[in-house]
N, C-alpha and C. Protein backbone atom coordinates (compact mmCIF):
# COMPACT_ATOMS: atom_id res chain seq x y z
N UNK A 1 88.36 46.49 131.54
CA UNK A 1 88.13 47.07 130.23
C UNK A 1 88.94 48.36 130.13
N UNK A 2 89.84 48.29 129.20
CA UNK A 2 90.12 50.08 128.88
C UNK A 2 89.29 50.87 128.36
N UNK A 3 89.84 51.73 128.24
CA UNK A 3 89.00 52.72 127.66
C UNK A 3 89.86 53.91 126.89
N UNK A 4 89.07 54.33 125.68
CA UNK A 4 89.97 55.43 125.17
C UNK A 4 89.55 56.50 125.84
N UNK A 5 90.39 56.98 126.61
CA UNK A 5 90.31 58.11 127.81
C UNK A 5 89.70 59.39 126.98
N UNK A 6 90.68 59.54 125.52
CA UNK A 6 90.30 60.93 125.13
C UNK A 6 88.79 61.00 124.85
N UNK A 7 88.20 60.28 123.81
CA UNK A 7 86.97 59.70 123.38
C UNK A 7 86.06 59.66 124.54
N UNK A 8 86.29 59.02 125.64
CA UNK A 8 85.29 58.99 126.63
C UNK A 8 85.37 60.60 127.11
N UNK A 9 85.71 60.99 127.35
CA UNK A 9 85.98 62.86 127.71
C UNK A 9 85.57 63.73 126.70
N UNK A 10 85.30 63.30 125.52
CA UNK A 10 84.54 64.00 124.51
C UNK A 10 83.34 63.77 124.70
N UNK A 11 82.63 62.44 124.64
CA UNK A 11 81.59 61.68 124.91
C UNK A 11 80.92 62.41 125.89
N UNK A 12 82.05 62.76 127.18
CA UNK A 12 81.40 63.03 128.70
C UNK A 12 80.43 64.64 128.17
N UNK A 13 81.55 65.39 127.55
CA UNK A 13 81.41 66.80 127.70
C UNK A 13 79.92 66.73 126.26
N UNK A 14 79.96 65.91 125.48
CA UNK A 14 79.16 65.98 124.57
C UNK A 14 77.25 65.59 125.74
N UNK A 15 77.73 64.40 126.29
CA UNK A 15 76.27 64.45 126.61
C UNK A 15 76.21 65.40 127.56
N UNK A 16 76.67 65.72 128.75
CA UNK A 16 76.30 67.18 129.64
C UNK A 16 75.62 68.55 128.91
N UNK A 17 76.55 69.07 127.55
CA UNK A 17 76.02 69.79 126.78
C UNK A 17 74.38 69.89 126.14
N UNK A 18 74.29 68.51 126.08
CA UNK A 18 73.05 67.93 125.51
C UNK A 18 71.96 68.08 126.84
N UNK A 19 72.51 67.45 127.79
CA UNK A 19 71.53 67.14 129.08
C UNK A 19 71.31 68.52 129.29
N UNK A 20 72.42 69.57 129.27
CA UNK A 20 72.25 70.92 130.23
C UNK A 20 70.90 71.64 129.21
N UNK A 21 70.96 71.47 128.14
CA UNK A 21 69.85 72.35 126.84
C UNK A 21 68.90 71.68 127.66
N UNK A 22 68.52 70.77 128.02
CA UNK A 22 67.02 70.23 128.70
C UNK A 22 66.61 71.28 129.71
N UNK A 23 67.45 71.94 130.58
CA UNK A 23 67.67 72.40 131.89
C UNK A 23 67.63 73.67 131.93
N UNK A 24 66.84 74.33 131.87
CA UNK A 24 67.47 75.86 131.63
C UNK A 24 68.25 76.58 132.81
N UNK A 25 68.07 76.00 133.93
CA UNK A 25 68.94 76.23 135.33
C UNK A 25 70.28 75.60 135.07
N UNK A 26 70.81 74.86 134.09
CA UNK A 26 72.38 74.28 134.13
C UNK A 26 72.86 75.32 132.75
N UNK A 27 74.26 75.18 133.02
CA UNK A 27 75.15 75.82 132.26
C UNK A 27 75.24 74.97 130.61
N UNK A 28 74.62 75.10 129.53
CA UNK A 28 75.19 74.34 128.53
C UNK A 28 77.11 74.21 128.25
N UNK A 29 77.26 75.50 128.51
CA UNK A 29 78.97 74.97 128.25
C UNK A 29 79.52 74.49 129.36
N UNK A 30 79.96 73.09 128.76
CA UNK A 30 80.77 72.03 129.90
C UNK A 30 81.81 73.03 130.65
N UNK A 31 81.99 72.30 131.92
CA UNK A 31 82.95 72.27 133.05
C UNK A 31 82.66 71.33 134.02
N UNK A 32 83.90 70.47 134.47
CA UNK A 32 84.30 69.33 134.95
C UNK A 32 83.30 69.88 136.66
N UNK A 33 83.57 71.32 137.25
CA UNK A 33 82.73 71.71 138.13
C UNK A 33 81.14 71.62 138.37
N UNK A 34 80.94 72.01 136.74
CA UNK A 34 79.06 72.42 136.53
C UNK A 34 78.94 70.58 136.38
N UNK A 35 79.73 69.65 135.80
CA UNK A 35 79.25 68.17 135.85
C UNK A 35 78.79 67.79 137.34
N UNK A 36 79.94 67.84 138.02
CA UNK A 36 79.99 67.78 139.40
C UNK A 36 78.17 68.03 140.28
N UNK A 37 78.22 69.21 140.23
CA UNK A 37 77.20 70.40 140.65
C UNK A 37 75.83 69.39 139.91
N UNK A 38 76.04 69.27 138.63
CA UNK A 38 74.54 68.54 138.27
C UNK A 38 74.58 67.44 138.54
N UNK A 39 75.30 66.53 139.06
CA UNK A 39 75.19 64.98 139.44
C UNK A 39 74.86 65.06 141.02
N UNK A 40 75.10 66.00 141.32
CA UNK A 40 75.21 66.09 143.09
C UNK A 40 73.27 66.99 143.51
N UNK A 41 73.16 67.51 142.38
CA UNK A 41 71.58 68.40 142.42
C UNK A 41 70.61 67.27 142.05
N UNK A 42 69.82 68.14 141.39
CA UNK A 42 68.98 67.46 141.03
C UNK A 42 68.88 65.84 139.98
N UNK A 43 70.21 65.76 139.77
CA UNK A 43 69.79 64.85 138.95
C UNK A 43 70.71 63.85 139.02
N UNK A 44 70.77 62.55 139.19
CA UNK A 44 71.75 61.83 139.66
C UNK A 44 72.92 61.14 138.65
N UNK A 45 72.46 61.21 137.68
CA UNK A 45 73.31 60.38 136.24
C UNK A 45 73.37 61.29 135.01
N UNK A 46 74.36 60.56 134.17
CA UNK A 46 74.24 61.17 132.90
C UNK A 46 74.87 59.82 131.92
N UNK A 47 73.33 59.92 130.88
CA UNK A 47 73.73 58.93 129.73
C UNK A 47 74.93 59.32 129.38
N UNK A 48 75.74 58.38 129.06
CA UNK A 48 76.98 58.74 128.03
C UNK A 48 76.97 57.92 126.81
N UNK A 49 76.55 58.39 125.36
CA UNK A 49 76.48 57.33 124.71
C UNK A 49 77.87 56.70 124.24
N UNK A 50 77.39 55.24 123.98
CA UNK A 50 78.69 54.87 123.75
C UNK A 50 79.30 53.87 124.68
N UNK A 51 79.01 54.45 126.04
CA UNK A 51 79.83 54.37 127.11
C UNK A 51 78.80 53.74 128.58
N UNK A 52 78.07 54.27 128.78
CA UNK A 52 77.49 53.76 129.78
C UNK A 52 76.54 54.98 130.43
N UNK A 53 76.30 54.74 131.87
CA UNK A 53 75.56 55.56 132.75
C UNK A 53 76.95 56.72 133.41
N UNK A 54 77.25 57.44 133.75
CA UNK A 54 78.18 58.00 134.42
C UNK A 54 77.23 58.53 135.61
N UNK A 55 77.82 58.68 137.02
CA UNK A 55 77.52 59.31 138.15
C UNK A 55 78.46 59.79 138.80
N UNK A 56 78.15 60.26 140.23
CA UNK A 56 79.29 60.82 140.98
C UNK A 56 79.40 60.20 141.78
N UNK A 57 80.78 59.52 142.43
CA UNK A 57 80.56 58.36 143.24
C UNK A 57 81.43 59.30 144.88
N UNK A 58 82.27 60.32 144.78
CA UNK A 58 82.60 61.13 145.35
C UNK A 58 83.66 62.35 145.59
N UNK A 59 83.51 63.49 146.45
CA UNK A 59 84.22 64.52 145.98
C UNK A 59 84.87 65.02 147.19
N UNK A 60 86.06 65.20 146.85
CA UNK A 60 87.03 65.30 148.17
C UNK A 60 87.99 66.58 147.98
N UNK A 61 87.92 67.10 148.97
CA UNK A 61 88.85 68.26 148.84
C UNK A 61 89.76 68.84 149.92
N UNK A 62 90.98 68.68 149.56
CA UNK A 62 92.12 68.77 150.70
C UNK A 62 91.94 67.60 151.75
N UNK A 63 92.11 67.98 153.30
CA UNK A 63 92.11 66.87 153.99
C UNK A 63 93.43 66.63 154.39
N UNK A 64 93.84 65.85 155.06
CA UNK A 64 95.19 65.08 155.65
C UNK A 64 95.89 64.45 154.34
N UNK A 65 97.13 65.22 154.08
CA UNK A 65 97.67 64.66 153.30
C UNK A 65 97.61 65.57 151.75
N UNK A 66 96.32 66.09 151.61
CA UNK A 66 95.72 66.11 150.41
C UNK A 66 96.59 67.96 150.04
N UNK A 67 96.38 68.76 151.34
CA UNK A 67 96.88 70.18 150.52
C UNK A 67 95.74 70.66 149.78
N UNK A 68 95.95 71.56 148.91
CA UNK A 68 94.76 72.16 148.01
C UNK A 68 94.61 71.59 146.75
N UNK A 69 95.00 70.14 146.69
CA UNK A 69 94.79 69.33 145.69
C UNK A 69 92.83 68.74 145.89
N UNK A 70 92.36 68.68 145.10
CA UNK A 70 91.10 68.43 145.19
C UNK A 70 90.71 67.47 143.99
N UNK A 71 89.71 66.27 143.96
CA UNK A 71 89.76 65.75 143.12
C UNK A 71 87.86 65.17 143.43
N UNK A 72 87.38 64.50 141.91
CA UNK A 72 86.27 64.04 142.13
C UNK A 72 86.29 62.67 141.47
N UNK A 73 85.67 61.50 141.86
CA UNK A 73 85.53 60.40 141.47
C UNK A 73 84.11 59.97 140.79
N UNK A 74 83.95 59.54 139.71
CA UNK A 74 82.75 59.44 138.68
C UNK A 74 82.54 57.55 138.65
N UNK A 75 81.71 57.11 139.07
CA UNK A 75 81.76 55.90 138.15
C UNK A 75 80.66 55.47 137.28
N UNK A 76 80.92 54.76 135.93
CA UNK A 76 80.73 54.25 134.98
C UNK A 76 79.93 52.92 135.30
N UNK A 77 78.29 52.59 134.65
CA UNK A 77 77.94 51.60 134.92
C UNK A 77 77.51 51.27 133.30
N UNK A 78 77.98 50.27 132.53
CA UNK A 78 77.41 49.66 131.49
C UNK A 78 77.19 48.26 131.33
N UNK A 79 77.07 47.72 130.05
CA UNK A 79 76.86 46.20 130.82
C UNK A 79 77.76 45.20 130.65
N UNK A 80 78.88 45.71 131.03
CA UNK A 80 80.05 45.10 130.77
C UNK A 80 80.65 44.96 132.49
N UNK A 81 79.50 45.90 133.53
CA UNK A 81 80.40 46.01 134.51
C UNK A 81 80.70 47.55 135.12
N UNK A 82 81.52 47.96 136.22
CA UNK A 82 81.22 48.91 136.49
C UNK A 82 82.51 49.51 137.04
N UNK A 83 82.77 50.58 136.66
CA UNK A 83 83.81 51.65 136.40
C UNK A 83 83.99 52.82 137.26
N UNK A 84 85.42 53.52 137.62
CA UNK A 84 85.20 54.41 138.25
C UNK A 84 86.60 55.04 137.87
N UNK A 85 86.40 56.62 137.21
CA UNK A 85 87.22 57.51 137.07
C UNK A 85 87.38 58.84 137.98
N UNK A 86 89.12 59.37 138.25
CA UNK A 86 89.28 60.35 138.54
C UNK A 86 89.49 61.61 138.14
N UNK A 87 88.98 62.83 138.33
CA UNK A 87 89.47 63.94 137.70
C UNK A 87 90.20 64.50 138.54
N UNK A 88 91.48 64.65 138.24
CA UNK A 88 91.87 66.02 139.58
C UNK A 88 91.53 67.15 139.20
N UNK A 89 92.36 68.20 140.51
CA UNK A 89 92.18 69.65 140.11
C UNK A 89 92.45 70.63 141.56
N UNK A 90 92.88 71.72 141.70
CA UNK A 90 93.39 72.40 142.79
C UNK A 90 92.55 73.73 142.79
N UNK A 91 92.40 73.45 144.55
CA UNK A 91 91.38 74.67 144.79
C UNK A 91 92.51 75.25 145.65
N UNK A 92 92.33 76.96 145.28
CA UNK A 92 92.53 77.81 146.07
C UNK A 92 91.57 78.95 147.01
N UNK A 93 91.52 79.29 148.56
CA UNK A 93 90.41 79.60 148.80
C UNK A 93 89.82 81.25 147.61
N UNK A 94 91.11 81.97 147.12
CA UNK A 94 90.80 83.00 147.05
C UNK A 94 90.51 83.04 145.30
N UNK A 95 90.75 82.16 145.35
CA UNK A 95 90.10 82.14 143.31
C UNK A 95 89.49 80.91 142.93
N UNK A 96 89.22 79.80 143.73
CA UNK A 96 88.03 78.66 143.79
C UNK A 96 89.15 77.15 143.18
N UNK A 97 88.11 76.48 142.13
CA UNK A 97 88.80 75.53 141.53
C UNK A 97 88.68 75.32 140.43
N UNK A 98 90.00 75.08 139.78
CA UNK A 98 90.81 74.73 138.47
C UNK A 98 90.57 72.86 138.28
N UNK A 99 89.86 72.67 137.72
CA UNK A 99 89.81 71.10 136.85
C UNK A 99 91.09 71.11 135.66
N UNK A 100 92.30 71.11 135.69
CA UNK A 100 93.09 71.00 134.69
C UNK A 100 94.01 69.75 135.30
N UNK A 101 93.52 69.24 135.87
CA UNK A 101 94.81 68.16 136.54
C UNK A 101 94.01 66.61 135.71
N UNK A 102 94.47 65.50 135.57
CA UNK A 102 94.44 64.60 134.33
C UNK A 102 93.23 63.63 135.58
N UNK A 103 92.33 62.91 133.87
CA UNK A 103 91.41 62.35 134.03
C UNK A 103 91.82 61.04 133.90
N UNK A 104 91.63 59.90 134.94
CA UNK A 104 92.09 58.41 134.74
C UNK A 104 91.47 57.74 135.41
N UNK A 105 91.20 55.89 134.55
CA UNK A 105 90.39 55.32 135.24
C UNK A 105 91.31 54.64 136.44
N UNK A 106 90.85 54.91 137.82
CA UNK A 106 90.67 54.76 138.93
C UNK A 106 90.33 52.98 139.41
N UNK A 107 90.95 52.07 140.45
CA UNK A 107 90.16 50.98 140.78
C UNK A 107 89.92 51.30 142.66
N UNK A 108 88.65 51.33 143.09
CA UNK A 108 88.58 51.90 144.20
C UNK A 108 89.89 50.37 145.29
N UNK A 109 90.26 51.24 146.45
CA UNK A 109 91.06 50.14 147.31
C UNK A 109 90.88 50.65 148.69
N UNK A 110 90.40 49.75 149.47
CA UNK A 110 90.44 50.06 151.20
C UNK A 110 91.70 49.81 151.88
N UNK A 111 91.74 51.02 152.58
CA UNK A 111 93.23 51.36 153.69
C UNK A 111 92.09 51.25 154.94
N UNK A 112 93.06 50.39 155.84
CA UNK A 112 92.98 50.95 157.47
C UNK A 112 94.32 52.20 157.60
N UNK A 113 93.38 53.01 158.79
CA UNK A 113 94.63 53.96 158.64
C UNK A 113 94.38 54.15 160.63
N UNK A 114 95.50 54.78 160.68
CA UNK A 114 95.39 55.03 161.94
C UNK A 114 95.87 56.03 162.50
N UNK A 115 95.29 56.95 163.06
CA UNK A 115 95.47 58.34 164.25
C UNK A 115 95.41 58.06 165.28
N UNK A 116 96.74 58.95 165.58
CA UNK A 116 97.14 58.97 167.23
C UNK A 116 96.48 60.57 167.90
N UNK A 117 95.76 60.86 168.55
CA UNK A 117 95.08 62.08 168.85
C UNK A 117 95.07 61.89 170.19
């Protein structure tokens, strides 16, 4: 299934806004970080109308290969099937992390990999 990327990213930031007013411990104004932070706390999902369930499926930062590129993976469950998008974004240790790097749907794929140590 595609998806209109922009629309679903309005959608995203519209229900968080909504969910965070429930919360008085979350931030109402969106950031791709504070999403992160509330899917990983207390609360595991977020309706998206329109669209489905969204969660956090996982969050990776630097690593072999990776540098101070950092990125988080979301997936999408509706009943059409089940989805999984990336956000990037680059952390630095001395000023944290920037979510400005592009949002796309993702199809997960297994590597064998191998180290010589």
């Amino acid at each position: 299934m595609n998806f209109d990327m922009e629309a679903f990213e309005v959608a995203i930031k519209q229900a968080f806004v909504t969910f965070a007013d429930q919360y008085p411990d979350e931030s109402a104004e969106f950031a791709w970080g504070e999403l992160e932070e509330s899917l990983y706390g207390n609360h595991s999902a977020l309706v998206v109308d329109g669209f489905g369930v969204l969660s956090k499926e996982l969050f990776e930062t630097g690593g072999e290969g990776h540098g101070e590129n950092v990125y988080m993976v979301f997936k999408l469950v509706n009943g059409n099937g089940t989805y999984f998008f990336k956000k990037e974004g680059y952390y630095a240790s001395h000023y944290g992390t920037d979510w400005d790097g592009p949002f796309s749907q993702v199809t997960p794929v297994e590597r064998m990999v191998t180290f010589y140590e």
